[in-house]
Protein backbone atom coordinates (compact mmCIF):
# COMPACT_ATOMS: atom_id res chain seq x y z
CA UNK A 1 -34.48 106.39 -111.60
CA UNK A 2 -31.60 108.57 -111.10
CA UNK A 3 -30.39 110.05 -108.01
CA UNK A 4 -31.78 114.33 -107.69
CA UNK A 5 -32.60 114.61 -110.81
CA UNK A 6 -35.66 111.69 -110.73
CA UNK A 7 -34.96 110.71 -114.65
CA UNK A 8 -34.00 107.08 -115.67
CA UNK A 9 -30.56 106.61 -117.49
CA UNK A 10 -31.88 106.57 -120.72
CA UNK A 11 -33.65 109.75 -120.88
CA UNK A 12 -30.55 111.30 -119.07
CA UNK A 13 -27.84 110.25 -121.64
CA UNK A 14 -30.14 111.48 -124.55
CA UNK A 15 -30.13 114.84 -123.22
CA UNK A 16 -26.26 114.95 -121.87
CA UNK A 17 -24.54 111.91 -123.07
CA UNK A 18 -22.63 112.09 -119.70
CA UNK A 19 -24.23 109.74 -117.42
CA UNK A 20 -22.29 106.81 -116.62
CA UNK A 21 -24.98 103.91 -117.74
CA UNK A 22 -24.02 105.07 -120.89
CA UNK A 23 -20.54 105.01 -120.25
CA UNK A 24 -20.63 101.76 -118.97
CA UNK A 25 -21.85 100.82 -122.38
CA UNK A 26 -19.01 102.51 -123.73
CA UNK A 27 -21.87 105.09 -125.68
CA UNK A 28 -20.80 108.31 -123.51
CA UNK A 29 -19.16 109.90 -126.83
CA UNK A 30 -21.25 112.20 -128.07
CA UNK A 31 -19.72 113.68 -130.62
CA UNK A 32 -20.20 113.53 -134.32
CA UNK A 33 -18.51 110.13 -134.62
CA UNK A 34 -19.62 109.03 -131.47
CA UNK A 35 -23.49 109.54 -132.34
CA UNK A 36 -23.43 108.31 -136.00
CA UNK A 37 -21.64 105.16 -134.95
CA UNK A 38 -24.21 103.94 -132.30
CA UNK A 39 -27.40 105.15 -134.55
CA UNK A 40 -25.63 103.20 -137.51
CA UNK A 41 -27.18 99.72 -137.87
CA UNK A 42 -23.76 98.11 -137.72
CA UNK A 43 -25.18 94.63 -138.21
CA UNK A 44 -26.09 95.82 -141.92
CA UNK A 45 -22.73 97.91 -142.71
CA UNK A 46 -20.97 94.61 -141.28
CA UNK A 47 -23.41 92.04 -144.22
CA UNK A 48 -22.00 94.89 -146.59
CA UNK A 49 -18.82 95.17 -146.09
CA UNK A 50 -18.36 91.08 -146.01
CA UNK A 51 -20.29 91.27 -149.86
CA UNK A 52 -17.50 93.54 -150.66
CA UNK A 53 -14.56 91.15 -149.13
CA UNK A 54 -15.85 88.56 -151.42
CA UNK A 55 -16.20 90.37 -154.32
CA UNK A 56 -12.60 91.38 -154.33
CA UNK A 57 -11.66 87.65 -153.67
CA UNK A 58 -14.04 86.88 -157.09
CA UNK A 59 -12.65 89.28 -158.75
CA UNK A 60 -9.14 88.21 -158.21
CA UNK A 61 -10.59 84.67 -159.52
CA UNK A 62 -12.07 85.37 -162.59
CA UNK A 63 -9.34 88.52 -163.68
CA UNK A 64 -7.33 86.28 -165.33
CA UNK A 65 -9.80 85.26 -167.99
CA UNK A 66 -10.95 88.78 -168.68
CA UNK A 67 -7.10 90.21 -169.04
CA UNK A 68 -6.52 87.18 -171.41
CA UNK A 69 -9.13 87.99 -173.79
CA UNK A 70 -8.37 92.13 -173.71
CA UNK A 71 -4.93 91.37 -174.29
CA UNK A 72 -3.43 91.78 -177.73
CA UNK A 73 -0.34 91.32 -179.41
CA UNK A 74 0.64 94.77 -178.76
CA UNK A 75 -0.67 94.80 -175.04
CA UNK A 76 -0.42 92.47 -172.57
CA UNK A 77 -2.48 92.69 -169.36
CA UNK A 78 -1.21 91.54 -166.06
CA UNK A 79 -3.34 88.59 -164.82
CA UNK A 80 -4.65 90.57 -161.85
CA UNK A 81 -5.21 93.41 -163.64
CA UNK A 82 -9.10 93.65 -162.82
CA UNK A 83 -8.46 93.10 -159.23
CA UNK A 84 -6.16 95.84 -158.99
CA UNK A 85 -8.09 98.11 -160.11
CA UNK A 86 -11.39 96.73 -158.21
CA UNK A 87 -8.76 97.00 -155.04
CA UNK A 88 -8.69 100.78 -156.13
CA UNK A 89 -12.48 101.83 -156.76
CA UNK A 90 -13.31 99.63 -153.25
CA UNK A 91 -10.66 101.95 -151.55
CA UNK A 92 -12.95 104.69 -153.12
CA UNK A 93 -16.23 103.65 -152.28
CA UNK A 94 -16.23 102.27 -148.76
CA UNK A 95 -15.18 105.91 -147.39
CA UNK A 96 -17.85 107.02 -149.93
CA UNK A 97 -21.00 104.65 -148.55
CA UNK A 98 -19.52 105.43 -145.13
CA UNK A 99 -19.76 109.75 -146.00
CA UNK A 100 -23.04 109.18 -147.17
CA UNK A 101 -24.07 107.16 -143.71
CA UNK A 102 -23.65 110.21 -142.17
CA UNK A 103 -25.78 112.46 -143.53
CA UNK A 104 -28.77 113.23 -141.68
CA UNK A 105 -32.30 112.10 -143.18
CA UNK A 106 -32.98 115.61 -144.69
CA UNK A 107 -29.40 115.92 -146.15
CA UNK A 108 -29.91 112.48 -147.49
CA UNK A 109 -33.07 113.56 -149.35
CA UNK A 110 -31.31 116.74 -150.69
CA UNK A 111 -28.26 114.77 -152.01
CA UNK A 112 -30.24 112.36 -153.69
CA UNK A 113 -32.74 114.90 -155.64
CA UNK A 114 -29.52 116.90 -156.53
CA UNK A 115 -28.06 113.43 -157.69
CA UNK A 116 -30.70 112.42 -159.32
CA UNK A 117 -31.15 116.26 -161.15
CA UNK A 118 -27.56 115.52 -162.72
CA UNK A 119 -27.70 111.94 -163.86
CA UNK A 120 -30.93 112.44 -165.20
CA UNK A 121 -29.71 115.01 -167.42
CA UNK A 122 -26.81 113.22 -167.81
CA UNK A 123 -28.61 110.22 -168.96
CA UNK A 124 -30.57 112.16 -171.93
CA UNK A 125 -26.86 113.46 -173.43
CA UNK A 126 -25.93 109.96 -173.65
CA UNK A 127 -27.22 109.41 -177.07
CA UNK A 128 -24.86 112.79 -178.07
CA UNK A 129 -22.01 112.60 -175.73
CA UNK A 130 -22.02 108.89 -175.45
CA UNK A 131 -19.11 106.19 -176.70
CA UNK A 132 -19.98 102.89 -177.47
CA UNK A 133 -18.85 99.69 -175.57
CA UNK A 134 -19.55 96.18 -176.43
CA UNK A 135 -22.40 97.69 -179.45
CA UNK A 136 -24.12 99.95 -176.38
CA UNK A 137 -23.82 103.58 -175.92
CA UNK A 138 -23.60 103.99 -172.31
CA UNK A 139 -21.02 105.68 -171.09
CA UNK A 140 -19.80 109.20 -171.21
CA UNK A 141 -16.37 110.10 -171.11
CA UNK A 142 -13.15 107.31 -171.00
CA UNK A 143 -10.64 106.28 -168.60
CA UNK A 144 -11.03 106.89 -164.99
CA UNK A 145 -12.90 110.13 -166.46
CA UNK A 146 -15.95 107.64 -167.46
CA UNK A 147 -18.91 107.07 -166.29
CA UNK A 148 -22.01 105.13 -166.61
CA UNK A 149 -24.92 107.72 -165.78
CA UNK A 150 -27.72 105.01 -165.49
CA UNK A 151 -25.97 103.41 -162.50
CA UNK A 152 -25.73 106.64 -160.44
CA UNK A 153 -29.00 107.30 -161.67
CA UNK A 154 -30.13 104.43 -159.60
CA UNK A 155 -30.45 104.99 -155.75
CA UNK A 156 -31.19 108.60 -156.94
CA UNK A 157 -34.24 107.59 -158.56
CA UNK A 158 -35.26 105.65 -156.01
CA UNK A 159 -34.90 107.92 -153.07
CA UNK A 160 -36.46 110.93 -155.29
CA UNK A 161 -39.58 108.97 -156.71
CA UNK A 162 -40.37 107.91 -152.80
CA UNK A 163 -39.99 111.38 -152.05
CA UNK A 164 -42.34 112.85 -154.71
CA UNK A 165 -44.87 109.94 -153.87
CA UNK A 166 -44.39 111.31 -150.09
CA UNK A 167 -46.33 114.53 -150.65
CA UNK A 168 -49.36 112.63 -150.68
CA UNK A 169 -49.34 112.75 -146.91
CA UNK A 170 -49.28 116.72 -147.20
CA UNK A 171 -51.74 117.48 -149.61
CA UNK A 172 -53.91 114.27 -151.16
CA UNK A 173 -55.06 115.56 -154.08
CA UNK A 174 -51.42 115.76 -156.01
CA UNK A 175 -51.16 113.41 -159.09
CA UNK A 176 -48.10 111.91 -157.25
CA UNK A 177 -48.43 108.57 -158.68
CA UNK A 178 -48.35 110.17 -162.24
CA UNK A 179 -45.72 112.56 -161.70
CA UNK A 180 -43.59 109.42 -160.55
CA UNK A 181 -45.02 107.38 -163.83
CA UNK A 182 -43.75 109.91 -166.15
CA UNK A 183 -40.49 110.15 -164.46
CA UNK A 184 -39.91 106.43 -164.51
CA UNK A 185 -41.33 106.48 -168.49
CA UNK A 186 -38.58 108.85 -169.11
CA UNK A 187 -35.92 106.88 -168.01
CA UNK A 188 -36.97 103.48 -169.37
CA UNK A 189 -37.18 105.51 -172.61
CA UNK A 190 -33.42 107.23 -172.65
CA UNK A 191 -32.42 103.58 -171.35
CA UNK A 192 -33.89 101.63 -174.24
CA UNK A 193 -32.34 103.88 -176.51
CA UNK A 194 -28.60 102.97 -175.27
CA UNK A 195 -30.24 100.03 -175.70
CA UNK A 196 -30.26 98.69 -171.69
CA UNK A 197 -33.40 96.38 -171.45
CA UNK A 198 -32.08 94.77 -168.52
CA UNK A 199 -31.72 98.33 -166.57
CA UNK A 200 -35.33 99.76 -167.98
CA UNK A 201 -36.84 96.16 -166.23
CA UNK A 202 -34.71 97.25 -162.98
CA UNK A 203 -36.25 101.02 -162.73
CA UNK A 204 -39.74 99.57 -163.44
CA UNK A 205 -39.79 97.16 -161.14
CA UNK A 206 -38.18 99.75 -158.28
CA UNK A 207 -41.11 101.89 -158.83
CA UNK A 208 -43.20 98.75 -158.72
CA UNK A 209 -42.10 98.25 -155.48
CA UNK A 210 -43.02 101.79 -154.44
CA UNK A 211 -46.16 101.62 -155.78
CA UNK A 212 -47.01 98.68 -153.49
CA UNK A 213 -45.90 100.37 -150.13
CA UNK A 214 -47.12 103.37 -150.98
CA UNK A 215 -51.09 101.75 -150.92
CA UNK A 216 -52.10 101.39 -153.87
CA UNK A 217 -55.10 98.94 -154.57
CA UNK A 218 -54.86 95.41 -155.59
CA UNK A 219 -56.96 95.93 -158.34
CA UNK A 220 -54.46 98.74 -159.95
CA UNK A 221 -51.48 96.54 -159.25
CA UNK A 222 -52.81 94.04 -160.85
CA UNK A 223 -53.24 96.32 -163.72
CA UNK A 224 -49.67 97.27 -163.51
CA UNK A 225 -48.57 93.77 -163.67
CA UNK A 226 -50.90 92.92 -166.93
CA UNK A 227 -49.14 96.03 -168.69
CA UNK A 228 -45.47 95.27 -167.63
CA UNK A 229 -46.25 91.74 -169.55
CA UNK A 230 -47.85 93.44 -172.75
CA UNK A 231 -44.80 96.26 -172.83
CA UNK A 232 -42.77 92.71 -172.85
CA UNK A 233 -44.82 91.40 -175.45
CA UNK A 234 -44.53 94.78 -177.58
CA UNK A 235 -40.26 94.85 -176.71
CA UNK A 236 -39.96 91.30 -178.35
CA UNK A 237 -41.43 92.22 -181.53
CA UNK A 238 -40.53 95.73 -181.64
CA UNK A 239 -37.55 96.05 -180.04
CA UNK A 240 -34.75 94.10 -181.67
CA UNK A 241 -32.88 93.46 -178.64
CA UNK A 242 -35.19 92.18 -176.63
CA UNK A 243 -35.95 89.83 -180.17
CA UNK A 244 -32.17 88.86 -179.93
CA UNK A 245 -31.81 88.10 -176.23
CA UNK A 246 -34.96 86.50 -175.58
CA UNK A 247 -34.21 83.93 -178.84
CA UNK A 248 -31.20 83.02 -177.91
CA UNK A 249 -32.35 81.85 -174.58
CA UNK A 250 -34.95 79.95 -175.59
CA UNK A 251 -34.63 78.71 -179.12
CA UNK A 252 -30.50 79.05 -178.78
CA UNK A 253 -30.26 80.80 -182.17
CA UNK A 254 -26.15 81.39 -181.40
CA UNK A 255 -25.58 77.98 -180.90
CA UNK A 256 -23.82 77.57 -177.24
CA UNK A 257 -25.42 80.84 -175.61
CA UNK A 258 -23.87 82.71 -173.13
CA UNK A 259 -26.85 81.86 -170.77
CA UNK A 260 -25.79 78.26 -171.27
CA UNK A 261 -22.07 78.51 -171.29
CA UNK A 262 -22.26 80.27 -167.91
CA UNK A 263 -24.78 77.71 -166.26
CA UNK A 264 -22.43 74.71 -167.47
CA UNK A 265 -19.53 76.90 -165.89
CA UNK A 266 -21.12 77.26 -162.61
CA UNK A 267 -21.99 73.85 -162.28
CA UNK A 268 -18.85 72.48 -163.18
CA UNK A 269 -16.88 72.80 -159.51
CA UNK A 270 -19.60 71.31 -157.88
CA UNK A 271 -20.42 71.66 -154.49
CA UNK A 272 -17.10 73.04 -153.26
CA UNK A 273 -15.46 73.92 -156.53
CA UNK A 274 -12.43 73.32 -158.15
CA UNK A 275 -10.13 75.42 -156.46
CA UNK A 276 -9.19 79.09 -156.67
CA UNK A 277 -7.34 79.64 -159.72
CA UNK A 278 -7.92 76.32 -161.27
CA UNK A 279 -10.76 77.14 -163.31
CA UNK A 280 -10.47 76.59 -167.05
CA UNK A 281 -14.37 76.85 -168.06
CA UNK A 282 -13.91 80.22 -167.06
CA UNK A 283 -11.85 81.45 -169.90
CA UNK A 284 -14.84 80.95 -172.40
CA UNK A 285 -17.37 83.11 -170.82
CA UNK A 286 -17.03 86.75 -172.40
CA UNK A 287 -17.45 88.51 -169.20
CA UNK A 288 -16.51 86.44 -166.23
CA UNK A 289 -15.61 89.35 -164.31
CA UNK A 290 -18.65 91.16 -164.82
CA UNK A 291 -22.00 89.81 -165.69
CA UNK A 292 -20.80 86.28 -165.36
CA UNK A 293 -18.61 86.07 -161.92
CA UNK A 294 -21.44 84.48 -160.39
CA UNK A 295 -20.27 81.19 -162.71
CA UNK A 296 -16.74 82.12 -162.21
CA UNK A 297 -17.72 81.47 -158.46
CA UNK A 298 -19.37 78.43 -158.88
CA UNK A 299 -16.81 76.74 -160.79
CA UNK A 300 -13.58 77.55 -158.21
CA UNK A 301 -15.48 77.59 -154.96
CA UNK A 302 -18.31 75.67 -155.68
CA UNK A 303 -22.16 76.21 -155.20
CA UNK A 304 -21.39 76.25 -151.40
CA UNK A 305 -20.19 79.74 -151.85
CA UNK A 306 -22.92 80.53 -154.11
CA UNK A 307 -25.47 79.74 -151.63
CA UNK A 308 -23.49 81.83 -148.83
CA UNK A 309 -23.62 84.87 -151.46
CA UNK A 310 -27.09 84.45 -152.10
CA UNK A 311 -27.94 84.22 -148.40
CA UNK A 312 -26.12 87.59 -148.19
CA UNK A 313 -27.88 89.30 -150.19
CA UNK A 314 -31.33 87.72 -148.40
CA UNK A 315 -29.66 88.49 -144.90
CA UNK A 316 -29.54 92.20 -146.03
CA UNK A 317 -33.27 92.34 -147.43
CA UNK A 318 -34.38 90.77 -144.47
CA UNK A 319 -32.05 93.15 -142.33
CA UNK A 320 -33.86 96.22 -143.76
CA UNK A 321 -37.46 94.89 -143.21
CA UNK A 322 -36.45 94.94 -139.85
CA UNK A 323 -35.49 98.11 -139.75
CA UNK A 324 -38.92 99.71 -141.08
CA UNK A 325 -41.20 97.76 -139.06
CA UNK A 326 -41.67 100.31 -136.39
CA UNK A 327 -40.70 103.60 -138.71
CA UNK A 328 -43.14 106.29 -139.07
CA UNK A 329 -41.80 108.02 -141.45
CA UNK A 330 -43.77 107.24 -145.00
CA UNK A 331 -41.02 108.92 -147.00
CA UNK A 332 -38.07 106.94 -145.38
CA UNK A 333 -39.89 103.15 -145.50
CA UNK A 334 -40.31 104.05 -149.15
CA UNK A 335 -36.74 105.20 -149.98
CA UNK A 336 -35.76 102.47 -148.35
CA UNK A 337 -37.88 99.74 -149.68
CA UNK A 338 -36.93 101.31 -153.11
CA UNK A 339 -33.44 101.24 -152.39
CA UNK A 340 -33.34 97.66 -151.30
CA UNK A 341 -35.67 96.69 -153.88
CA UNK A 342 -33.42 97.62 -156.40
CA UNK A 343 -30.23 96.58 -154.87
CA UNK A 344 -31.56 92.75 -154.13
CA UNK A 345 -33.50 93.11 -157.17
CA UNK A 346 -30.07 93.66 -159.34
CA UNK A 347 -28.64 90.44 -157.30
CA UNK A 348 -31.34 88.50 -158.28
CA UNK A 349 -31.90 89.77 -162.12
CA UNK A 350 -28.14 88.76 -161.85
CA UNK A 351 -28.00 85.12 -160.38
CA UNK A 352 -30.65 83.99 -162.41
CA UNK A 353 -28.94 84.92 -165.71
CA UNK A 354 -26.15 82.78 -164.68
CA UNK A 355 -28.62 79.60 -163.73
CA UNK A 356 -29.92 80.36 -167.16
CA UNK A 357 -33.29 81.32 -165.84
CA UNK A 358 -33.59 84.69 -167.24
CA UNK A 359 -32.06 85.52 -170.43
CA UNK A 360 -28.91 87.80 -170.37
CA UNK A 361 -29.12 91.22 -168.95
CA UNK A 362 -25.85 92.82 -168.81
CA UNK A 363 -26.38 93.19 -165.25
CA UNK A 364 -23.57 93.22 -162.61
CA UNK A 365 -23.88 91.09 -159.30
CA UNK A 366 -23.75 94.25 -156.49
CA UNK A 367 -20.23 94.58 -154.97
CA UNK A 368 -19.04 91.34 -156.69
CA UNK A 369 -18.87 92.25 -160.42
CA UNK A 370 -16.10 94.35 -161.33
CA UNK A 371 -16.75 97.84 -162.12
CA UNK A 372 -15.54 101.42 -161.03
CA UNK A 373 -19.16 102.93 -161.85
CA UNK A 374 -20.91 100.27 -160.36
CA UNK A 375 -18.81 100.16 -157.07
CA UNK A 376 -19.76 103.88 -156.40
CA UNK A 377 -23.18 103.79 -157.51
CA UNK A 378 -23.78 100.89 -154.57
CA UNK A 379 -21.57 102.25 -152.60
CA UNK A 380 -23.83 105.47 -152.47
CA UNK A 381 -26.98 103.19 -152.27
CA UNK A 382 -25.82 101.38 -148.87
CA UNK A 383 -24.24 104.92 -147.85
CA UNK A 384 -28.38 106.01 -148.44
CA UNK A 385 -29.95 102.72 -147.23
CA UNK A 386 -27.92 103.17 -143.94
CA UNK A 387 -28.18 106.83 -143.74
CA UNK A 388 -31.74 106.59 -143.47
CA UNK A 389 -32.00 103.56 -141.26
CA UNK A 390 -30.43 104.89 -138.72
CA UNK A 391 -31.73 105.27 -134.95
CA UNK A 392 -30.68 106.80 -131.87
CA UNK A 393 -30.60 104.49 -129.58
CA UNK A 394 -30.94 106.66 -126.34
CA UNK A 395 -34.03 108.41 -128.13
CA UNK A 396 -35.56 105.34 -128.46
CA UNK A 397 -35.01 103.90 -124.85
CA UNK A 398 -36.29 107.09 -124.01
CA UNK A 399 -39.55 106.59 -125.54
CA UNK A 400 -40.15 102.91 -123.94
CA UNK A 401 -39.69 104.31 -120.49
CA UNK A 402 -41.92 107.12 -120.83
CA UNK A 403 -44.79 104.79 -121.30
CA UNK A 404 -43.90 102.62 -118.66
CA UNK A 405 -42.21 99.64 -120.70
CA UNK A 406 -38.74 98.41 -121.12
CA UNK A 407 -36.40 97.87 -124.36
């Protein structure tokens, strides 16, 4: 207890954030930046921001072989001219994810049904405003003025389908479930069109994931599961790229696929690679500084460094399961399952294209794969996942000494 005033440290330092157990702790700043970095789960930001570190380091491997096949008679790219630029958008988005952090739950929320307002529309005017890249209309605009709308789209959706499935809590009787169905529909539908199988499969399986938190039976998931296999079914004889990928990964229709030129390149360093910048493999994958850096890894610092990244990426998942284990808040576990869903989903989609377990995608690895969209688009995601993870920590003392226990 303290002193006159008969309260215990904790409570005390919520309500002034003057009393010297907190200053001891060095937590008696309680001002903006004072408060958001002690509620920030710095143990997650810190997982982040090493992903990031290595990404940059990847990026610098494998930007050699991408500026040798861009380069032209005419033009000749510097070797590092991928990392450069990844240098630049990573200067961008780490300030960005770090804005978002701060953002109050309810601000959060707003931002991301705003976002995903925008992108949404954004994504229908593809087909018209679109250009086309690599024989898929994506993007709008060019140069540092483009953009891919489907990858901001992403932590949007995710954030505004949990809050839509949220209102069930206020009124029961809202076809919340549906109104989320339809809105997912509609995006796998613009998506397809681009064509961007590998993308629909991501926003399916998000709201997948939402589905299951938010309590829906067994039976009905189930159901969900059946029909995601059929749609697959229907997409490989109806849908010619689906036809196309899905051959060439099993029956290898091209010859040496992709799928199997980037598993023989990430097995070919071995267990602690080859050495950074002596990778020759490399220079045969089409996009080994995008969909295929995971390779690009394997072959310079071996598949030591590929487990470390994939234990990242698990670190993180289980980092945020953590973190919802005591929330209350139905709308914030699902944003945040959806969120992480989607970002360790992407990781995964990702990594098992390269081992040649899934067919290809055109999926980047988060925060390793080079790409100014892609770098903000996560970059907002983490700046949401941490936003809305965060706790005050004198609050929540607080509460454990009211009822008699401690921290």
């Amino acid at each position: 207890m303290n002193g006159d005033r008969g309260e215990v440290p904790w409570v005390l330092a919520a309500k002034t954030g003057k009393i010297g157990f907190a200053n001891r702790l060095g937590r008696g700043d309680r001002s903006p930046l004072g408060v958001w970095f002690w509620e920030l789960d710095r143990v997650l930001l810190t997982l982040m921001i090493v992903l990031i570190a290595i990404g940059l380091l990847s990026v610098a491997a494998a930007s050699p072989a991408g500026a040798q096949r861009l380069s032209s008679s005419t033009t000749q790219l510097n070797s590092l001219y991928f990392f450069y630029r990844q240098l630049m958008w990573v200067i961008v988005g780490v300030p960005l994810m770090l804005v978002v952090s701060m953002y109050p739950r309810e601000q959060a929320r707003r931002f991301a049904v705003v976002g995903f307002c925008i992108f949404f529309v954004l994504l229908a005017l593809v087909p018209v405003l679109g250009r086309e890249v690599n024989g898929s209309q994506r993007w709008i605009g060019a140069g540092f003025a483009g953009l891919q709308p489907s990858e901001f789209l992403k932590p949007f959706f995710a954030v505004t389908m949990a809050w839509i499935i949220s209102w069930r809590l206020k009124d029961p009787t809202l076809p919340v479930r549906l109104l989320s169905s339809i809105g997912t529909g509609l995006v796998c539908v613009f998506l397809m069109a681009q064509p961007d199988l590998g993308q629909s499969i991501l926003f399916a399986g998000t709201w997948f994931a939402l589905m299951m938190v938010s309590g829906v039976p067994a039976s009905r998931l189930w159901a969900m599961v059946i029909g995601g296999l059929v749609g697959l079914v229907l997409a490989y004889n109806f849908y010619p790229v689906a036809t196309q990928r899905i051959d060439a990964w099993i029956f290898g229709t091209e010859g040496l696929t992709h799928d199997k030129m980037a598993l023989a390149t990430l097995t070919s360093g071995g267990f602690i690679g080859v050495g950074p910048g002596l990778g020759t493999k490399k220079y045969s994958l089409p996009e080994g500084h995008t969909d295929y850096i995971f390779s690009v890894i394997g072959e310079e610092f071996g598949l030591l460094a590929c487990m470390v990244i994939a234990i990242l990426y698990f670190a993180i998942l289980v980092r945020i399961i953590i973190r919802l284990l005591d929330e209350k808040d139905q709308f914030v576990v699902l944003a945040v399952t959806g969120l992480g869903a989607q970002f360790c989903g992407q990781a995964m989609i990702n990594m098992a294209v390269n081992l040649g377990v899934f067919p290809s995608k055109g999926m980047t690895l988060p925060f390793i794969s080079y790409g100014g969209s892609s770098i903000l688009a996560l970059s907002i995601t983490c700046g949401l996942i941490l936003a809305l993870t965060k706790r005050n920590p004198y609050l929540d003392r607080s509460a454990y000494m009211v009822k008699g226990q401690m921290p």
